[in-house]
Protein backbone atom coordinates (compact mmCIF):
# COMPACT_ATOMS: atom_id res chain seq x y z
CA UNK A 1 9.01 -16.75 25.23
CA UNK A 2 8.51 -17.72 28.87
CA UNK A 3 5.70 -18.54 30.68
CA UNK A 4 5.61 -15.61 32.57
CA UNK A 5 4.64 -13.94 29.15
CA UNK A 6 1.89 -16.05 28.60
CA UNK A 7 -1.71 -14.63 29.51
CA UNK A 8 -2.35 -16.88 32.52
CA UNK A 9 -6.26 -18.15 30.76
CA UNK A 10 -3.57 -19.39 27.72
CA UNK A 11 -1.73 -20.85 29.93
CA UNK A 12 -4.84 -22.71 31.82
CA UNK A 13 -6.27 -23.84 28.32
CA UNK A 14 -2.87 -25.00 26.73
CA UNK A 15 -0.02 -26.25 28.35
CA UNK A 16 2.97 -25.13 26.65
CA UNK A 17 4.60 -28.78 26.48
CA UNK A 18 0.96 -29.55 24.68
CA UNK A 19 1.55 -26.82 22.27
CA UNK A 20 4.97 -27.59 22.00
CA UNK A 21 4.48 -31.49 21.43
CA UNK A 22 1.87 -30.46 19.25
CA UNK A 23 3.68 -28.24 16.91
CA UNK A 24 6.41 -30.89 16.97
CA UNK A 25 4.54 -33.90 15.60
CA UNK A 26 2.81 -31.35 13.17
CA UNK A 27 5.77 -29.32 11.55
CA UNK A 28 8.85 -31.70 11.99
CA UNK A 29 7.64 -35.01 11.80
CA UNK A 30 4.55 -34.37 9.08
CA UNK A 31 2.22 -35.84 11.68
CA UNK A 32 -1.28 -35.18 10.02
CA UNK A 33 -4.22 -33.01 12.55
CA UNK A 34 -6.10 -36.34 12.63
CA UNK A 35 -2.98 -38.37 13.99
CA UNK A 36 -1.64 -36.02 16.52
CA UNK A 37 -5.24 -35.70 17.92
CA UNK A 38 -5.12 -39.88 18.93
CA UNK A 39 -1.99 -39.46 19.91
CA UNK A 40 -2.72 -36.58 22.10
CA UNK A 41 -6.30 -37.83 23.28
CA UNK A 42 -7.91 -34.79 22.01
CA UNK A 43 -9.96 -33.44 19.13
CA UNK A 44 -8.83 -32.54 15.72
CA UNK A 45 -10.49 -29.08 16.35
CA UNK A 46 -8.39 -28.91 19.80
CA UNK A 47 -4.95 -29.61 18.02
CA UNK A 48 -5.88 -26.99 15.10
CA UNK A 49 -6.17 -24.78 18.86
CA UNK A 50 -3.22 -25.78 19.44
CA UNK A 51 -1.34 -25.04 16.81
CA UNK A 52 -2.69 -21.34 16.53
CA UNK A 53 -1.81 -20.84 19.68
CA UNK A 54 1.92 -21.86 19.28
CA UNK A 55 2.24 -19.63 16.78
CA UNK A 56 0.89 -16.82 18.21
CA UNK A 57 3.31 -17.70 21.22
CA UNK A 58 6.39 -17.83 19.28
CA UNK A 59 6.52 -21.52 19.89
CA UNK A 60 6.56 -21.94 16.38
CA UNK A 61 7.60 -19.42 13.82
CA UNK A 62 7.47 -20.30 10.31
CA UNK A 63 9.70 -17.83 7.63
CA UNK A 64 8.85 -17.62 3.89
CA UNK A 65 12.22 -17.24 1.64
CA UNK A 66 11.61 -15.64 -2.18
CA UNK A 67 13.96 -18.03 -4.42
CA UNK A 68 16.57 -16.09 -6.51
CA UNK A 69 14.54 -17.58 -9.57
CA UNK A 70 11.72 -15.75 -9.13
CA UNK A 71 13.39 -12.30 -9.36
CA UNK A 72 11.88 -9.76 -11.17
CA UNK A 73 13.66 -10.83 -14.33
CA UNK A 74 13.81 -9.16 -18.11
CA UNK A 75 9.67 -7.93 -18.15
CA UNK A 76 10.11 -6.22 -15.23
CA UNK A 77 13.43 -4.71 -16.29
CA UNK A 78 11.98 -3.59 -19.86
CA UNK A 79 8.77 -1.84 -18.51
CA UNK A 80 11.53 0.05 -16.26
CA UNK A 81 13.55 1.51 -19.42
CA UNK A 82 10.15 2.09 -21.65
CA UNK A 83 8.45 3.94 -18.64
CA UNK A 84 11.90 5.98 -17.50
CA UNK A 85 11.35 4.36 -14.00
CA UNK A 86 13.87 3.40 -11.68
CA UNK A 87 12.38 -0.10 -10.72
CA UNK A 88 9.61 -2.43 -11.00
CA UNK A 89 8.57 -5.19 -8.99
CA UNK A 90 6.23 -7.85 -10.26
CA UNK A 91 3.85 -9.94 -8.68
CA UNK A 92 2.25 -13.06 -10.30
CA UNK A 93 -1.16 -12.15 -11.41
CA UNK A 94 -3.45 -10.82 -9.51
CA UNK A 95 -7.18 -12.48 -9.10
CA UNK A 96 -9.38 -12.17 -6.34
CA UNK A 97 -11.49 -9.28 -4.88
CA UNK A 98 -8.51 -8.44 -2.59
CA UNK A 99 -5.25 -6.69 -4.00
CA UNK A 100 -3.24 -6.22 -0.78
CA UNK A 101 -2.15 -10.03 -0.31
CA UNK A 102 -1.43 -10.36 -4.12
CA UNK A 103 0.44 -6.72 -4.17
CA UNK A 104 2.25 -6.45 -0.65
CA UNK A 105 5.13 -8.35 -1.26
CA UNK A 106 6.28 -6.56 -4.13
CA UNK A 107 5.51 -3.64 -2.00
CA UNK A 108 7.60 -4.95 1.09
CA UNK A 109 10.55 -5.15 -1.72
CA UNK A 110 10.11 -1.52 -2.89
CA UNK A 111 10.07 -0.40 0.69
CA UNK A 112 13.20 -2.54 1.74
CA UNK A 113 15.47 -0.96 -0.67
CA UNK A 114 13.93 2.90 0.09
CA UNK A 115 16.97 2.83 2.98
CA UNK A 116 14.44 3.80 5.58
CA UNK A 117 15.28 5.03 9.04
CA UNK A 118 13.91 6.42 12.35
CA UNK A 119 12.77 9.75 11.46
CA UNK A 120 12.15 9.51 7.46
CA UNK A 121 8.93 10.09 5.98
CA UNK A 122 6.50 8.22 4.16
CA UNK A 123 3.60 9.55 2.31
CA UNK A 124 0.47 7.74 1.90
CA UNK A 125 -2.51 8.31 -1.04
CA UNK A 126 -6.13 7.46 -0.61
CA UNK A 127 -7.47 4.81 -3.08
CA UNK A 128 -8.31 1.07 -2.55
CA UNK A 129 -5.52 -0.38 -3.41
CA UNK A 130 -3.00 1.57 -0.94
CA UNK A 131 -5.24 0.85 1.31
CA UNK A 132 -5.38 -2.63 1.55
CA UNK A 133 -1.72 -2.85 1.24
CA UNK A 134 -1.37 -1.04 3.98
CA UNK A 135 -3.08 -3.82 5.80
CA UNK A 136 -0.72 -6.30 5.12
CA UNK A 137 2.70 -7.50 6.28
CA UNK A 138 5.47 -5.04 4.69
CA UNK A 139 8.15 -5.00 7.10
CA UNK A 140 8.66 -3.29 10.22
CA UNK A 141 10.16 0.17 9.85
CA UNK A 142 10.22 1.87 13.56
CA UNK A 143 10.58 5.67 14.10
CA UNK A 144 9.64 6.26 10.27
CA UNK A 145 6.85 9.03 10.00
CA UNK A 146 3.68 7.73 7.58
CA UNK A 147 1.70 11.18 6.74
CA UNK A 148 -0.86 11.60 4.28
CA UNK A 149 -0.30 12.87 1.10
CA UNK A 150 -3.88 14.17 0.43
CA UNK A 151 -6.93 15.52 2.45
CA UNK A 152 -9.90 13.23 2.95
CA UNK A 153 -12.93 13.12 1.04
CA UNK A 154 -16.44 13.07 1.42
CA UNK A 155 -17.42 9.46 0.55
CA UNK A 156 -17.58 7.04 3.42
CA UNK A 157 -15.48 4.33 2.31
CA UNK A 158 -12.46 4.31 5.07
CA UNK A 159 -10.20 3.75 1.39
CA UNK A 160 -10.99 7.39 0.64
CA UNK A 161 -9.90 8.75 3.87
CA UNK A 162 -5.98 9.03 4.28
CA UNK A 163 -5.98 9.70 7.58
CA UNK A 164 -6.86 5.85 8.41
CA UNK A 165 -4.43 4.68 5.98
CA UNK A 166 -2.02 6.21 7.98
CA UNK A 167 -2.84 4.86 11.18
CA UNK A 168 -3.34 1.54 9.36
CA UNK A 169 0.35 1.50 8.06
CA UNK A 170 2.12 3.28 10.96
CA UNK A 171 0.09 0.39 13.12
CA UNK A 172 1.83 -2.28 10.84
CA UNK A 173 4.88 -1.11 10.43
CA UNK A 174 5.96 0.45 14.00
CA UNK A 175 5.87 3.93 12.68
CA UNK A 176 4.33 7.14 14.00
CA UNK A 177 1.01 8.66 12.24
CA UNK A 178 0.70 12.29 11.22
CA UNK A 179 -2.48 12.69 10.59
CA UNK A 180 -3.98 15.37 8.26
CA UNK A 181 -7.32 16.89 9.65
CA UNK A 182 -8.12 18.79 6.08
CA UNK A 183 -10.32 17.85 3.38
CA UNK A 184 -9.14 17.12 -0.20
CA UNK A 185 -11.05 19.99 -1.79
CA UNK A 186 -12.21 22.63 0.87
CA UNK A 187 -14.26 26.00 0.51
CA UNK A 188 -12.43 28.62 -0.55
CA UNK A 189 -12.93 30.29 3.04
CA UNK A 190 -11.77 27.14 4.94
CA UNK A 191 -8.97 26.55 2.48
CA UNK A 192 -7.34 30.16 3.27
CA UNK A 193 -7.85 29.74 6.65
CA UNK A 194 -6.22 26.18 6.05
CA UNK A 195 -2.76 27.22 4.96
CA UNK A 196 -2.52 28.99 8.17
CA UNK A 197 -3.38 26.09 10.69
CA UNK A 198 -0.25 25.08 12.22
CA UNK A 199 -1.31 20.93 12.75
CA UNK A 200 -1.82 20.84 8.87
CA UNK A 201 1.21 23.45 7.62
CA UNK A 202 3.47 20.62 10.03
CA UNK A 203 2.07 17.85 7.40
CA UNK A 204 2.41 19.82 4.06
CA UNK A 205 6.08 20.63 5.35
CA UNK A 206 6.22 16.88 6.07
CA UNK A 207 5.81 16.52 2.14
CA UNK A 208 8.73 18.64 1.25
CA UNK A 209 10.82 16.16 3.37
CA UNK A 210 9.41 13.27 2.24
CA UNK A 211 12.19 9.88 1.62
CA UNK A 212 9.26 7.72 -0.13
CA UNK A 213 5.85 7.81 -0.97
CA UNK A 214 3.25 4.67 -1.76
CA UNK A 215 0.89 6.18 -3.97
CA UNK A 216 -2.01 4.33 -6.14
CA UNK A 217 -2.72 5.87 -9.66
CA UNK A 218 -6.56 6.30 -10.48
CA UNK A 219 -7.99 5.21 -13.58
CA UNK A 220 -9.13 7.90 -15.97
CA UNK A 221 -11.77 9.43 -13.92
CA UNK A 222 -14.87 9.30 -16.14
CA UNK A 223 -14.42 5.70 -16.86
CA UNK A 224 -14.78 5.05 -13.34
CA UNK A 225 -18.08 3.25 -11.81
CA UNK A 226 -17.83 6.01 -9.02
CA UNK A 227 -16.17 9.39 -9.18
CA UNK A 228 -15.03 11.35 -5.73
CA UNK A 229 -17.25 14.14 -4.90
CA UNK A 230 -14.29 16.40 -5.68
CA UNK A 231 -14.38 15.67 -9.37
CA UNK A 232 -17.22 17.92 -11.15
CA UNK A 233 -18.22 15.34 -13.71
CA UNK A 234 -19.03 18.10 -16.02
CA UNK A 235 -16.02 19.79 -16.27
CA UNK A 236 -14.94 19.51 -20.14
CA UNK A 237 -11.16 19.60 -19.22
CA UNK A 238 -11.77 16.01 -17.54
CA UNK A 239 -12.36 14.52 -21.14
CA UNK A 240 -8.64 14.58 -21.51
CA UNK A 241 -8.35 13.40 -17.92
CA UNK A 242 -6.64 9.68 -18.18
CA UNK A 243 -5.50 8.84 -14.20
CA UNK A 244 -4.73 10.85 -11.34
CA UNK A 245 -1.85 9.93 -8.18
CA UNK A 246 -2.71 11.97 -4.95
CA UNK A 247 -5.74 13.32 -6.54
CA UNK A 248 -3.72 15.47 -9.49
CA UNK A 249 -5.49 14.54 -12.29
CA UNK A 250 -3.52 14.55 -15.64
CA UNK A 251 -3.15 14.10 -19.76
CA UNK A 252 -1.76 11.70 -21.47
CA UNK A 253 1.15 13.35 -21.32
CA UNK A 254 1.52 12.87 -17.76
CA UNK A 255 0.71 16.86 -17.76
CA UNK A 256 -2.29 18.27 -15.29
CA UNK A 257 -5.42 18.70 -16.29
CA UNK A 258 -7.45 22.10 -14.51
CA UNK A 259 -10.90 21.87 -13.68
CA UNK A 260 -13.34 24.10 -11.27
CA UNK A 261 -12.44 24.41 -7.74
CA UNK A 262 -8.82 22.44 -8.34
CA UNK A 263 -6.81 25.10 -7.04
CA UNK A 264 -7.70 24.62 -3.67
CA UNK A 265 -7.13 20.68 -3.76
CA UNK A 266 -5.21 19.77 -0.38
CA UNK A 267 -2.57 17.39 -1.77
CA UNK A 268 1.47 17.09 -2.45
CA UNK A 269 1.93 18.81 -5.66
CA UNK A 270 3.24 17.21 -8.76
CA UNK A 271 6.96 18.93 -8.14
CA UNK A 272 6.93 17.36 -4.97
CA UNK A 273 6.09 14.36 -5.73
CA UNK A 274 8.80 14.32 -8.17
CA UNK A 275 11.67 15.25 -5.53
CA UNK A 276 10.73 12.51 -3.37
CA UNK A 277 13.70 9.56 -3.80
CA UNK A 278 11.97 6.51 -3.96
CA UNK A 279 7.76 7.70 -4.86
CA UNK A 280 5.80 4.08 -5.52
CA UNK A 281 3.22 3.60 -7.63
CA UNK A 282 0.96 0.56 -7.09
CA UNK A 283 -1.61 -0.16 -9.54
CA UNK A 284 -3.04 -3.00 -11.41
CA UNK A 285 -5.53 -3.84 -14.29
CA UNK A 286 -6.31 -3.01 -18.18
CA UNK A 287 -7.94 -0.38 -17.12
CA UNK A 288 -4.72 1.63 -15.51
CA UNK A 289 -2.51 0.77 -18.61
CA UNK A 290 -2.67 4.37 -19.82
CA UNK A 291 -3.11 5.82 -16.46
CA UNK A 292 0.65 3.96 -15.03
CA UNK A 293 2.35 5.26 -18.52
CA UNK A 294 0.93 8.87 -18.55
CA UNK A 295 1.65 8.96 -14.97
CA UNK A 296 5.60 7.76 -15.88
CA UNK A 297 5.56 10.02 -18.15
CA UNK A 298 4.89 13.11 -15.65
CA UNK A 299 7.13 11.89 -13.27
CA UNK A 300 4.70 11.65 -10.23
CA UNK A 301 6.73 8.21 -9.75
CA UNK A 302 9.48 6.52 -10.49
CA UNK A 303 9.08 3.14 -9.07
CA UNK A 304 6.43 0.65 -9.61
CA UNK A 305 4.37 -2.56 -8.54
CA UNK A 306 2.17 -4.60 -10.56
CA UNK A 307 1.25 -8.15 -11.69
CA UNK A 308 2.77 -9.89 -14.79
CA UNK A 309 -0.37 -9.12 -17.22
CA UNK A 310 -0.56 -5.40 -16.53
CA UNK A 311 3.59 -5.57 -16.99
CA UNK A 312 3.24 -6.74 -20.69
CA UNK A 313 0.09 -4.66 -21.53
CA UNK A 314 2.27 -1.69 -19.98
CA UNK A 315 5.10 -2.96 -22.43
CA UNK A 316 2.46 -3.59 -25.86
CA UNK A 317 1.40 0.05 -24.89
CA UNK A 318 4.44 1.72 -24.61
CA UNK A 319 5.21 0.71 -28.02
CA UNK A 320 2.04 1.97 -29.51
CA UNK A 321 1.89 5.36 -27.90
């Protein structure tokens, strides 16, 4: 980067031979904040400056290599054959109120080996955890198409509303959004007139098409703290009810469970989500043990990323069920 591609202000407030001499001391000779600021004449909080701003410059660009060692290994490999899936990819465990950092390099690994190019699409599902993945840094995949792969719902957390996961990830990753202006579960007048509205027919062909989906599986719904407006919590069927992936609820069997009003749910449909190639399920937790292997089991699918402790309660359960 030259300095014609510097905002002039940046420019004014830090010399690049500052930032440079900076980064320098700080990265290649172990120079500690507190020396580089005597050495510089200038404040430790200036240098910290400093350094952020050489970064975000391209002065300095620092790369993060994954050893061979810490391969998925055997666990990952046995959850694989005892769920029928074609791949996991494990992360260490998960703590923290925040999934995405923990989850998104395991995700960046599924995506690398989906073979995406300019033109293929990617589905997204609502849910937290998708969500905050999306946020992160999963690789850069430009031309690919990120579409929805449900409506949005009625609750106001932006984690419930596809449409800005899609922008989210299409932002991050240098593809193009299709958005879906439906809602998960419409009327039954709106969701006739629906099927015939060429912006959202252009996205429900999009999931015929679809080279790869990231998808988070729901835990069984009425063990939930809160349960989408969509789900009538008195429907009987939803006793049997033990996860859902893009909103189709199903059995332990991995087969779907009915309930009132269901028919009209906007979403992919369980055969489509089974023809996609490489459909990723990202879920952690106790609580989505049985959720991840009836979900395997139905085939709504067939890759997966968790953390190490889910991976061997996914294992212990296999063998029980």
């Amino acid at each position: 980067m030259n300095a014609a591609d510097v905002a002039p202000e940046a420019q004014a407030r830090f010399p690049q031979e500052l930032m440079y001499t900076a980064a320098q001391q700080y990265y290649l000779e172990d120079a500690t904040q507190g020396d580089i600021a005597k050495r510089l004449g200038v404040s430790r909080a200036t240098v910290s400056r400093l350094l952020t701003e050489a970064r975000r410059q391209g002065i300095v660009e620092i790369r993060v290599h994954r050893p061979a060692s810490l391969g998925d290994g055997p666990l990952a490999a046995e959850v694989a054959e005892l769920l029928g899936l074609d791949r996991v990819h494990l992360v260490p465990k998960v703590s923290g109120p925040a999934l995405g950092p923990w989850l998104a390099p395991g995700v960046a690994r599924a995506l690398a080996g989906a073979g995406l190019e300019p033109d293929d699409v990617v589905l997204v599902s609502s849910g937290t955890t998708v969500y905050e993945c999306a946020r992160e840094d999963l690789g850069r995949y430009p031309g690919v198409t990120i579409a929805p792969a449900v409506g949005g719902q009625e609750e106001p957390q932006p984690w419930f509303q596809t449409n800005e996961t899609t922008r989210i990830l299409a932002e991050r990753v240098g593809g193009v959004p299709a958005y879906l202006y439906a809602p998960a579960l419409p009327g039954p007048e709106l969701f006739y007139s629906l099927q015939h509205e060429p912006s959202v027919r252009r996205v429900m062909d999009l999931w015929e098409r679809a080279k790869c989906a990231l998808v988070g599986v729901g835990s069984p719904p009425l063990m939930r703290q809160t349960v989408p407006s969509l789900m009538p919590r008195d429907a009987e069927s939803l006793r049997q009810a033990v996860g859902d992936v893009c909103m189709r609820i199903y059995d332990r069997d991995g087969e779907p469970v009915t309930y009132p009003g269901g028919e009209r749910l906007v979403a992919a449909k369980q055969e489509q989500l089974r023809r996609i190639p490489c459909s990723i399920a990202v879920a952690v937790g106790a609580e989505k043990v049985l959720s991840i292997v009836a979900g395997a089991r139905g085939g709504y699918f067939n890759q997966l990323v968790t953390d190490t402790p889910t991976a061997e309660g996914l294992v212990a359960a296999a063998h029980q069920l």
